[in-house]
Protein backbone atom coordinates (compact mmCIF):
# COMPACT_ATOMS: atom_id res chain seq x y z
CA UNK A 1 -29.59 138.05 60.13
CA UNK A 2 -32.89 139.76 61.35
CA UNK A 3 -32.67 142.71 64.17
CA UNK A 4 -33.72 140.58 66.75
CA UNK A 5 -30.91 137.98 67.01
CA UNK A 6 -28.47 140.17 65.86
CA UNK A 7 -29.23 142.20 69.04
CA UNK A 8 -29.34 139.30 70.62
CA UNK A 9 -25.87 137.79 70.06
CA UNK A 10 -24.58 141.61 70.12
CA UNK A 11 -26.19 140.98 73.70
CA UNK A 12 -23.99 137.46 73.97
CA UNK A 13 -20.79 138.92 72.90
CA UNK A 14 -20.66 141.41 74.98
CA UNK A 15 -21.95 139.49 78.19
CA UNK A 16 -18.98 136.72 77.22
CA UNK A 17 -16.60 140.03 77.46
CA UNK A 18 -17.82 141.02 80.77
CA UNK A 19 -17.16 137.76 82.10
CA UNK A 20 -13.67 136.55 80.57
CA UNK A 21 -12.58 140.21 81.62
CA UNK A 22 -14.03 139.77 85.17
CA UNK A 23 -12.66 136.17 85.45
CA UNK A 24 -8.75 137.22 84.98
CA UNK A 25 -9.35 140.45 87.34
CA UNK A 26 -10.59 138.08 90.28
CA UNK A 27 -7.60 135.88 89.64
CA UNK A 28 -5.03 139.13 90.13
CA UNK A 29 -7.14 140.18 93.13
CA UNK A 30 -7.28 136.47 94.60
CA UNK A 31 -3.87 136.18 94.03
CA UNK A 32 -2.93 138.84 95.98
CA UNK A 33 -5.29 138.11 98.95
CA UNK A 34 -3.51 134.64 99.27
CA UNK A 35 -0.79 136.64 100.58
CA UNK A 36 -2.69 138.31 103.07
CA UNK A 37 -2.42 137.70 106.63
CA UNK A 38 -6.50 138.01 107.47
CA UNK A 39 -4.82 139.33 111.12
CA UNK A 40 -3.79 142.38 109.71
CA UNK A 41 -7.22 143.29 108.57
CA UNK A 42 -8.57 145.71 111.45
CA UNK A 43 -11.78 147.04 110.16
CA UNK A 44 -12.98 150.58 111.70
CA UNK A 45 -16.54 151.05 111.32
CA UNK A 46 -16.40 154.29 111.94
CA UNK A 47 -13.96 155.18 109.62
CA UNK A 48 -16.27 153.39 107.08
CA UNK A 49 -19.21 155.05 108.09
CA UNK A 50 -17.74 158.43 107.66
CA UNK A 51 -16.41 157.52 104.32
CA UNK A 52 -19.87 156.23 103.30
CA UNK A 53 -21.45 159.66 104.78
CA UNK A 54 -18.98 161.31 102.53
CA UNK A 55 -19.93 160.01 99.68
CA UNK A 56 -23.17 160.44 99.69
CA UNK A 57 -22.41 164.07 100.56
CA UNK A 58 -20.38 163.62 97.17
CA UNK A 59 -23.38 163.26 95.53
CA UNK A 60 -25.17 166.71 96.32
CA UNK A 61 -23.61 168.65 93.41
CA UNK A 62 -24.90 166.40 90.82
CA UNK A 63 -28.36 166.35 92.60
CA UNK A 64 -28.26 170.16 92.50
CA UNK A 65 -26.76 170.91 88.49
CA UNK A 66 -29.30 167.49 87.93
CA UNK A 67 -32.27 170.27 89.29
CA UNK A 68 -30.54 173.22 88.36
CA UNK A 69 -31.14 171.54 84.29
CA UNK A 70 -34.66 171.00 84.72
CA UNK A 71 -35.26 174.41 85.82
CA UNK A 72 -33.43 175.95 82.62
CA UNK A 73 -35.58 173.34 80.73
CA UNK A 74 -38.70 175.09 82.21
CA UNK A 75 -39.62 171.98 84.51
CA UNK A 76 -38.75 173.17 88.18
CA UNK A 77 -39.04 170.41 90.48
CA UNK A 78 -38.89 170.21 94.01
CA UNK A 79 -35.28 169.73 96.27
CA UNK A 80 -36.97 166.55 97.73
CA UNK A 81 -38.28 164.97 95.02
CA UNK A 82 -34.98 165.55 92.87
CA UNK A 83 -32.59 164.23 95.14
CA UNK A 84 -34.57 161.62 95.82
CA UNK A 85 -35.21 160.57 92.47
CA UNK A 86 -31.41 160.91 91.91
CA UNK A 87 -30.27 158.97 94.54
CA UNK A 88 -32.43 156.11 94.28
CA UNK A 89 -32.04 155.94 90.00
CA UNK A 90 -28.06 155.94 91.44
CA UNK A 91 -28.48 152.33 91.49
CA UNK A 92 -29.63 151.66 88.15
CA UNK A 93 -26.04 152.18 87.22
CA UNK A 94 -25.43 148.46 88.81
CA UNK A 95 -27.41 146.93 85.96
CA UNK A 96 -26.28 146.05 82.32
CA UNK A 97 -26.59 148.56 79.69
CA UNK A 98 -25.87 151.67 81.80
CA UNK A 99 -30.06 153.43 80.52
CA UNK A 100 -31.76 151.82 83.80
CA UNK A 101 -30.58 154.92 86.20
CA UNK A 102 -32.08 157.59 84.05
CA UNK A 103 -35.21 155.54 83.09
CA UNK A 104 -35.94 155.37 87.03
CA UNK A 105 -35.00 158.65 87.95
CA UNK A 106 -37.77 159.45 85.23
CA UNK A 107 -40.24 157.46 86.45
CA UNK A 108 -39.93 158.88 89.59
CA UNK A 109 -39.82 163.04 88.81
CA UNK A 110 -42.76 161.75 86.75
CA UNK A 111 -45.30 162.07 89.53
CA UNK A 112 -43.95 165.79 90.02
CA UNK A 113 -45.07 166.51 86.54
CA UNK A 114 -42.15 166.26 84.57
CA UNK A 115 -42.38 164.30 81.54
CA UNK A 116 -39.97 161.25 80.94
CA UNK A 117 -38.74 162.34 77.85
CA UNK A 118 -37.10 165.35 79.67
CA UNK A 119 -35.83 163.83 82.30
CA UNK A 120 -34.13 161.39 79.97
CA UNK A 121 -32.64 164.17 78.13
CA UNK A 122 -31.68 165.84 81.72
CA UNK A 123 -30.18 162.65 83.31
CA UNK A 124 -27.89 162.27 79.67
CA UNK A 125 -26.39 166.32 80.05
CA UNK A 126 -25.66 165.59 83.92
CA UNK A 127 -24.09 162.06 83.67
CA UNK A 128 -21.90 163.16 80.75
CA UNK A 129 -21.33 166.53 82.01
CA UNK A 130 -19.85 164.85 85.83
CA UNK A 131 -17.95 162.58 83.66
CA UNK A 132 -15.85 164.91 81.53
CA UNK A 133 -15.43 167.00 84.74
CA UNK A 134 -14.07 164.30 86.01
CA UNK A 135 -11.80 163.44 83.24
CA UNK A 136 -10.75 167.23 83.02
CA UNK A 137 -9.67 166.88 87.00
CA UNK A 138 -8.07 163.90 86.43
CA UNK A 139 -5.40 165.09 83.59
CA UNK A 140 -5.51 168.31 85.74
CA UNK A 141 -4.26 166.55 88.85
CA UNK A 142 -1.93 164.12 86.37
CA UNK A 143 -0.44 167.38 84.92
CA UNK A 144 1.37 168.15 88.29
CA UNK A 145 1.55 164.76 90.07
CA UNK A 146 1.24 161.99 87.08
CA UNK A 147 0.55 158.47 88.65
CA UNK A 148 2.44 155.63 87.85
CA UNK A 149 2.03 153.05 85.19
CA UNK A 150 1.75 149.26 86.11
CA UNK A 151 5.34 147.41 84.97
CA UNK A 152 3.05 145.60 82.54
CA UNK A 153 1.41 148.47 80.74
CA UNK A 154 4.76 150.76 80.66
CA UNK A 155 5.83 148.38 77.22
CA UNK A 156 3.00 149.46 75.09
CA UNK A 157 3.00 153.30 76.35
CA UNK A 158 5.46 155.72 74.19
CA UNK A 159 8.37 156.95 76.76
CA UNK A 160 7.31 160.14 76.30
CA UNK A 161 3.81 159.67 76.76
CA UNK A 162 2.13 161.63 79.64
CA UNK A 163 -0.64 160.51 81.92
CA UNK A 164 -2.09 163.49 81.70
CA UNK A 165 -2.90 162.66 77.88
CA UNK A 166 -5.49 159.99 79.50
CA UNK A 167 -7.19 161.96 81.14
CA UNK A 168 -7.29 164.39 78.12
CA UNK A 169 -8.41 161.59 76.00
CA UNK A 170 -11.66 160.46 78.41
CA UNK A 171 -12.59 164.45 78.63
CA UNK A 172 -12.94 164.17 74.45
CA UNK A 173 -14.78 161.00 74.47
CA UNK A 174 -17.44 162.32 77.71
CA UNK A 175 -17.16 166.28 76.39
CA UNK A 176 -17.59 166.04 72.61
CA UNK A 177 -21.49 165.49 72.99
CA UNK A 178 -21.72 168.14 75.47
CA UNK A 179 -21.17 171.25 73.38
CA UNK A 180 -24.05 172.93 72.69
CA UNK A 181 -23.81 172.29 69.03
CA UNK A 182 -23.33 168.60 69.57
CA UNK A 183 -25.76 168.23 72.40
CA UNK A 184 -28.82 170.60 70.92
CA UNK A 185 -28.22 168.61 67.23
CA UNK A 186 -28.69 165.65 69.09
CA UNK A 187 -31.73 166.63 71.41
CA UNK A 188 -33.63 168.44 67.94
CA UNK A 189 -33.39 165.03 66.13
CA UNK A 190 -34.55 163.47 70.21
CA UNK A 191 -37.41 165.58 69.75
CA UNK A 192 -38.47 165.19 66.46
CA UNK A 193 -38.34 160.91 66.49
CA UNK A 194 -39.50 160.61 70.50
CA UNK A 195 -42.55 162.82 70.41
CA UNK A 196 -45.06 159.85 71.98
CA UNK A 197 -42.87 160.51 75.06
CA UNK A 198 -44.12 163.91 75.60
CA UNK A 199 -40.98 165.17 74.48
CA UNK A 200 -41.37 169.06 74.34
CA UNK A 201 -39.65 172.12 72.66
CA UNK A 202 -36.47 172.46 75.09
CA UNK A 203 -34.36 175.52 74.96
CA UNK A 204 -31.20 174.90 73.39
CA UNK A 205 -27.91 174.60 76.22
CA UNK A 206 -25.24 177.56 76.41
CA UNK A 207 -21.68 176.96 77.13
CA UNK A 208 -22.03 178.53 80.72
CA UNK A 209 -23.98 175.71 81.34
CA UNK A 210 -21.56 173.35 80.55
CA UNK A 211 -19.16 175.66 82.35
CA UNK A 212 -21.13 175.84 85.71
CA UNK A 213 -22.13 171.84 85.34
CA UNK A 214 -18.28 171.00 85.11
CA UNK A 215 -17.05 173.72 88.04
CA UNK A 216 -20.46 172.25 90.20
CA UNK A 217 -19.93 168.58 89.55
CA UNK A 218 -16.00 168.77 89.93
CA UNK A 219 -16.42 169.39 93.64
CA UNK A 220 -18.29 165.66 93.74
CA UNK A 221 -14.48 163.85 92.56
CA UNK A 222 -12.81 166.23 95.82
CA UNK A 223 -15.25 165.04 97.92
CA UNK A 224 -15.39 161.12 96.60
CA UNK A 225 -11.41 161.45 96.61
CA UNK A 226 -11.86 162.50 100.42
CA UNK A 227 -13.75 159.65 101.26
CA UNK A 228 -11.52 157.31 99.50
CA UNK A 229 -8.57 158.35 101.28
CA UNK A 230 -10.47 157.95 105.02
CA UNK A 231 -11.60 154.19 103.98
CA UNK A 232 -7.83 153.46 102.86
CA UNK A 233 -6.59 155.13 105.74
CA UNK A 234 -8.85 152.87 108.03
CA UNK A 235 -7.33 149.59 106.45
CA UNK A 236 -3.69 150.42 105.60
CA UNK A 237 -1.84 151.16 108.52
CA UNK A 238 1.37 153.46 108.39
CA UNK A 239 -0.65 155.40 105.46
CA UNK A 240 0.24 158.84 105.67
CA UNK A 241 -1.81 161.39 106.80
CA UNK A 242 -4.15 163.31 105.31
CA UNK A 243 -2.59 166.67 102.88
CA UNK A 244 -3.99 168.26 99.90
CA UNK A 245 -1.63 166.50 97.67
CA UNK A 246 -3.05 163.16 99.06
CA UNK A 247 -6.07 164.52 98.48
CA UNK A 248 -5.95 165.50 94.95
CA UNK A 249 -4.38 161.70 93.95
CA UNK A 250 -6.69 159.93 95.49
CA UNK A 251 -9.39 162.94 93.88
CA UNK A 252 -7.69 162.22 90.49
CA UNK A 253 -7.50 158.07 91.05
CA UNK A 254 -11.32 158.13 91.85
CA UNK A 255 -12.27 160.24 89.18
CA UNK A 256 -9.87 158.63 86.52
CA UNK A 257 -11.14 155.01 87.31
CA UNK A 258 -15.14 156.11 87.62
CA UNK A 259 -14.62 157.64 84.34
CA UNK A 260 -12.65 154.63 82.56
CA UNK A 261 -15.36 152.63 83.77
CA UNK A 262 -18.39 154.70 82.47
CA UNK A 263 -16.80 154.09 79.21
CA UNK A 264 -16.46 150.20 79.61
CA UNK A 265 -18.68 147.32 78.91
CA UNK A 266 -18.84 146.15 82.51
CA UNK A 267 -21.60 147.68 84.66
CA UNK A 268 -20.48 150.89 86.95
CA UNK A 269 -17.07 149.64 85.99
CA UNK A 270 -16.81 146.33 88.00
CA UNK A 271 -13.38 144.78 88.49
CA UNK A 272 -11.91 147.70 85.79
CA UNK A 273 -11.94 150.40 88.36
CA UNK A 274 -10.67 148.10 91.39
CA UNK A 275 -7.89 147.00 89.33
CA UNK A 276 -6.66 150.44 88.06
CA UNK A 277 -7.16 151.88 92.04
CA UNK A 278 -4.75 149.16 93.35
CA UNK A 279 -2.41 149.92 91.04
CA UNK A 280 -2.62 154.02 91.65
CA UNK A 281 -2.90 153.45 95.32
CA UNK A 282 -0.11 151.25 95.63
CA UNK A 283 1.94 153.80 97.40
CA UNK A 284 -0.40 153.63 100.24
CA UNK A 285 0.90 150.51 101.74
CA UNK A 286 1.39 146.35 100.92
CA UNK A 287 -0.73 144.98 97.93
CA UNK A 288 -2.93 142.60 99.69
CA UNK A 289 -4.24 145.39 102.26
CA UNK A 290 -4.39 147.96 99.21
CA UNK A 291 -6.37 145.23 97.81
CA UNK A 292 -8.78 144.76 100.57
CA UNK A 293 -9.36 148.34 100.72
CA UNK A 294 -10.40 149.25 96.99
CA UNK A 295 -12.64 145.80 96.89
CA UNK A 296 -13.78 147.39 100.70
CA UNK A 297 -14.14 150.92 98.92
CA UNK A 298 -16.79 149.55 96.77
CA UNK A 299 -18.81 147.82 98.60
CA UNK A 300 -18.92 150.34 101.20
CA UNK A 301 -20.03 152.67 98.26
CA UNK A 302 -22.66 150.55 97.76
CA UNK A 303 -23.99 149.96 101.09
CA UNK A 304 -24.46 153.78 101.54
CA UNK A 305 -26.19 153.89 98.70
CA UNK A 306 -28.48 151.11 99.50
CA UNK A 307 -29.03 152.61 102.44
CA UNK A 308 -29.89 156.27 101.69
CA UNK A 309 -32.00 154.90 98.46
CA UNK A 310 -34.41 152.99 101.08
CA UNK A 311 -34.86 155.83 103.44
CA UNK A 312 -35.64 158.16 100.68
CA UNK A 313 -38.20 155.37 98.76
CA UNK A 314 -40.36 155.13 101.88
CA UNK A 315 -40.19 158.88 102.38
CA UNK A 316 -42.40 160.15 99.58
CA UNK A 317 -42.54 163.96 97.85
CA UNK A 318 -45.30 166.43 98.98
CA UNK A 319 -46.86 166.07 96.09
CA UNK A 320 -46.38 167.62 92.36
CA UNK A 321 -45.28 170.98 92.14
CA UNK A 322 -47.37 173.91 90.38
């Protein structure tokens, strides 16, 4: 079979995944919305826009270790023009393939003066860096309050397995290629194939790096866990209120789920991550409202996204930096 139709019907295979997988999650969520009384849906739109403002907010420690990268790398760029770049390449994580969201949060630091291939190389050590911090919160939080397992999962888990061991396992899978000598192997053989895109001599990363990347981007799961709870809270009534130990569930849930579904075929985790937040929210109230809210969490996500990525498009960067 010749490269091109084998990537092709690599291509096919996994597309036919996607969809089977996303077919039987819509059944379990439609199946619980049939139960729903549509009465007892009392949408707050303030509660949702203060969740959405959260989120965003949730995004400024990536934006600044995202920055803080370039800098070591010898490419300062301006506040402006990184966050903005960030923000709006935050929605190439919506389309297959997972690559789109750094190549346009290269193309647009590229007018700044930094050169694609180290942005690339930036965007890969900050995605993979927030994810195994949020892996290492999750089995931190699972440690001391472990979540439950779904009736229908508890029959292939050992008895004495604990949850915490997920989270464990995600932090190997998103930390291995973050140790210096993994990542700087990687980014010397980067170099030496990629040098038509202006791929330069980088300076290799230490492990306070990854140290003050993981510490940094952790706060971004506290803060996403925050807003999580406030959108729940605005659909479930009865929830109770707001605690640290509410907190750091709905902190470990959120980061768990975003995680599991960085590492899945399915683009920013569609239909994986709702499923696994009904189930770890399910203390919060009945099904069909917990439902509502995590299918509600997401596109509220979105929308805030949408939102801030349009203001900051039309509202260009001074100019490049010297």
């Amino acid at each position: 079979m010749n490269p091109t139709a084998k990537r092709w019907l690599v291509r096919a295979i996994k597309l036919t995944l996607a969809l089977v997988v996303l077919f039987f999650i819509g059944r379990i969520f439609w199946d619980d919305l049939k139960k729903l009384e549509y009465s007892q849906i009392q949408l707050q739109p303030g509660w949702l826009v203060l969740s959405g403002g959260i989120y965003i907010l949730a995004l400024m420690p990536s934006v600044w270790f995202f920055r803080h990268v370039h800098q070591l790398f010898g490419y300062p760029v301006a506040v402006y023009a990184c966050a903005r770049a960030h923000m709006i390449g935050h929605l190439g994580k919506y389309a297959p393939g997972k690559m789109l969201a750094l190549v346009m949060r290269s193309a647009l630091l590229k007018p700044s003066g930094i050169p694609y291939g180290v942005s690339l190389i930036v965007s890969f050590y900050e995605v993979l860096t927030a994810m195994a911090s949020g892996a290492l919160v999750a089995a931190i939080v699972f440690v001391f309050d472990p979540p439950t397992i779904p009736e229908g999962l508890q029959a292939y888990i050992p008895a004495d397995w604990h949850p915490a061991w997920f989270g464990v396992g995600l932090l190997a899978v998103c930390g291995l290629p973050l140790l210096p000598g993994v990542f700087n192997f990687i980014i010397a053989k980067m170099t030496a194939k990629l040098s038509t895109m202006e791929m330069y001599r980088l300076p290799p990363i230490r492990y306070p790096t990854l140290l003050l990347g993981i510490v940094v981007t952790s706060f971004s799961w506290w803060l996403q866990g925050l807003s999580a709870w406030i959108l729940v809270y605005s659909v479930v009534p009865g929830m109770e209120g707001l605690s640290f130990e509410t907190v750091a569930q709905y902190t470990a849930a959120i980061a768990f789920t975003n995680v599991v579904g960085f590492v899945v075929i399915l683009p920013a985790g569609f239909g994986v991550r709702e499923l696994l937040l009904k189930h770890m929210f399910a203390a919060a109230g009945p099904v069909p409202l917990v439902a509502v809210a995590v299918i509600l969490l997401r596109f509220n996500s979105i929308a805030a996204e949408i939102i801030i990525a349009l203001v900051l498009y039309w509202i260009k960067p001074a100019g490049k930096i010297d």
